[in-house]
C-alpha atoms as a PDB file:
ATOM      1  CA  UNK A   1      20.153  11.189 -16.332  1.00  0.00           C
ATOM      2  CA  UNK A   2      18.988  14.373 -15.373  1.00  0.00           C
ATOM      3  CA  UNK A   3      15.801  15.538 -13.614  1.00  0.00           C
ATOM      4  CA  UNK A   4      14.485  16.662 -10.309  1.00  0.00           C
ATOM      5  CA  UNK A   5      14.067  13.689  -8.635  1.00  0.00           C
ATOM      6  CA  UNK A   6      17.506  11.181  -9.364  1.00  0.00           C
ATOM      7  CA  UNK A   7      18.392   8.714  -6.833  1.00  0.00           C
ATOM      8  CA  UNK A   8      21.233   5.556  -7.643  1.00  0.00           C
ATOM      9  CA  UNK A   9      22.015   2.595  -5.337  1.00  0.00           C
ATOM     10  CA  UNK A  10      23.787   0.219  -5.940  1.00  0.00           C
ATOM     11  CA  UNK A  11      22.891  -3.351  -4.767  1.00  0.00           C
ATOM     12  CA  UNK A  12      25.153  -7.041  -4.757  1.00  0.00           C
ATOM     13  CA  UNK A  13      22.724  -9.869  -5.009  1.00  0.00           C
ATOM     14  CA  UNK A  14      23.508 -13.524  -5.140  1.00  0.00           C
ATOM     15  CA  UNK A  15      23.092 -14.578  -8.828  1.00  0.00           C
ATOM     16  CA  UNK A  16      20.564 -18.194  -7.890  1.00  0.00           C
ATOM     17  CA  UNK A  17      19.736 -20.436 -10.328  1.00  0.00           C
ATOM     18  CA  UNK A  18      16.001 -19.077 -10.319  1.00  0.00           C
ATOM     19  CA  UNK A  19      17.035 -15.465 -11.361  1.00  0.00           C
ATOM     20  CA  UNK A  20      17.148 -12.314  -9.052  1.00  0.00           C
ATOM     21  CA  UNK A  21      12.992 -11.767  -8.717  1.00  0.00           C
ATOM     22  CA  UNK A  22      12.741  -8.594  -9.510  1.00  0.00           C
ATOM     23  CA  UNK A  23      10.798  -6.570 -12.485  1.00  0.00           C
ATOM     24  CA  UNK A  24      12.099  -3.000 -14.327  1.00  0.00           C
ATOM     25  CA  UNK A  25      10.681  -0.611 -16.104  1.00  0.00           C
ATOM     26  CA  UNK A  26      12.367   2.207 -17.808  1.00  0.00           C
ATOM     27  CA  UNK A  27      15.274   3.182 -20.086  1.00  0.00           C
ATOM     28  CA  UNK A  28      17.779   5.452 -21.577  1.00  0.00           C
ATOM     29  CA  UNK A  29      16.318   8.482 -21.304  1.00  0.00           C
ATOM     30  CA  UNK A  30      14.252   7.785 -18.383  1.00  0.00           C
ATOM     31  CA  UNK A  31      16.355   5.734 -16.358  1.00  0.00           C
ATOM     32  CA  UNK A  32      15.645   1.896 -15.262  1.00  0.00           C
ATOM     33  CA  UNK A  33      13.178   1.876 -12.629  1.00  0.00           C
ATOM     34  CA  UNK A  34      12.600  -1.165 -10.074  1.00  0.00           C
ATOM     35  CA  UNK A  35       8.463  -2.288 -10.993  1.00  0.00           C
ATOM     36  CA  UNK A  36       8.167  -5.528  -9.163  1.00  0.00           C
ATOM     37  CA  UNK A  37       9.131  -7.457  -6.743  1.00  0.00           C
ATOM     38  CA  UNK A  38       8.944 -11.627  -6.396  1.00  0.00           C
ATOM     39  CA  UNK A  39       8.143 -13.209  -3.122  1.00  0.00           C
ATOM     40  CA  UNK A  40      10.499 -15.184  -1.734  1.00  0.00           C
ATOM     41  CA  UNK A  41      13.194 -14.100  -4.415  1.00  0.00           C
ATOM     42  CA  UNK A  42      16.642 -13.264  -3.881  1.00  0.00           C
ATOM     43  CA  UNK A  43      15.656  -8.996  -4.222  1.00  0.00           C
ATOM     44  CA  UNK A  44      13.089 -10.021  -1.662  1.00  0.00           C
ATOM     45  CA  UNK A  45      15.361 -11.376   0.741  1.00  0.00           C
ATOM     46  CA  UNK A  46      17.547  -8.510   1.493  1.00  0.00           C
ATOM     47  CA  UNK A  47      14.770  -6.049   1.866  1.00  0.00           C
ATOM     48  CA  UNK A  48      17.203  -3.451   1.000  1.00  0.00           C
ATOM     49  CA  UNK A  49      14.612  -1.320  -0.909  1.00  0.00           C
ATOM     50  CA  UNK A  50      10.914   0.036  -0.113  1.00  0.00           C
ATOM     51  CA  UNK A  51       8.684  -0.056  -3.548  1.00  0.00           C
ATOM     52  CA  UNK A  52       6.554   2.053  -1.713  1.00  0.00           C
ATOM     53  CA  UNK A  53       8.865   5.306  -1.741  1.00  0.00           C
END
């Protein structure tokens, strides 16, 4: 992945029943990109990311 703008993070999330709540976009070539985000999920929980950035 190459590119002006590349950013990785790493995250450790439970694995519920339910699934983690969260939605990506992306690929290969582009890189996998986080779209959504369910309330009340596990990736909503630990508010470890801002969609907003």
């Amino acid at each position: 992945l190459t590119g002006e703008w590349v950013q990785v993070q790493i995250l450790h999330l439970p694995n519920e029943p339910e699934g983690l709540g969260f939605g990506i976009v992306g690929g290969h070539s582009t890189g996998v990109v986080i779209k959504s985000i369910v309330a009340g999920s596990v990736a909503d929980k630990v508010k470890l990311w801002d969609l907003n950035e």
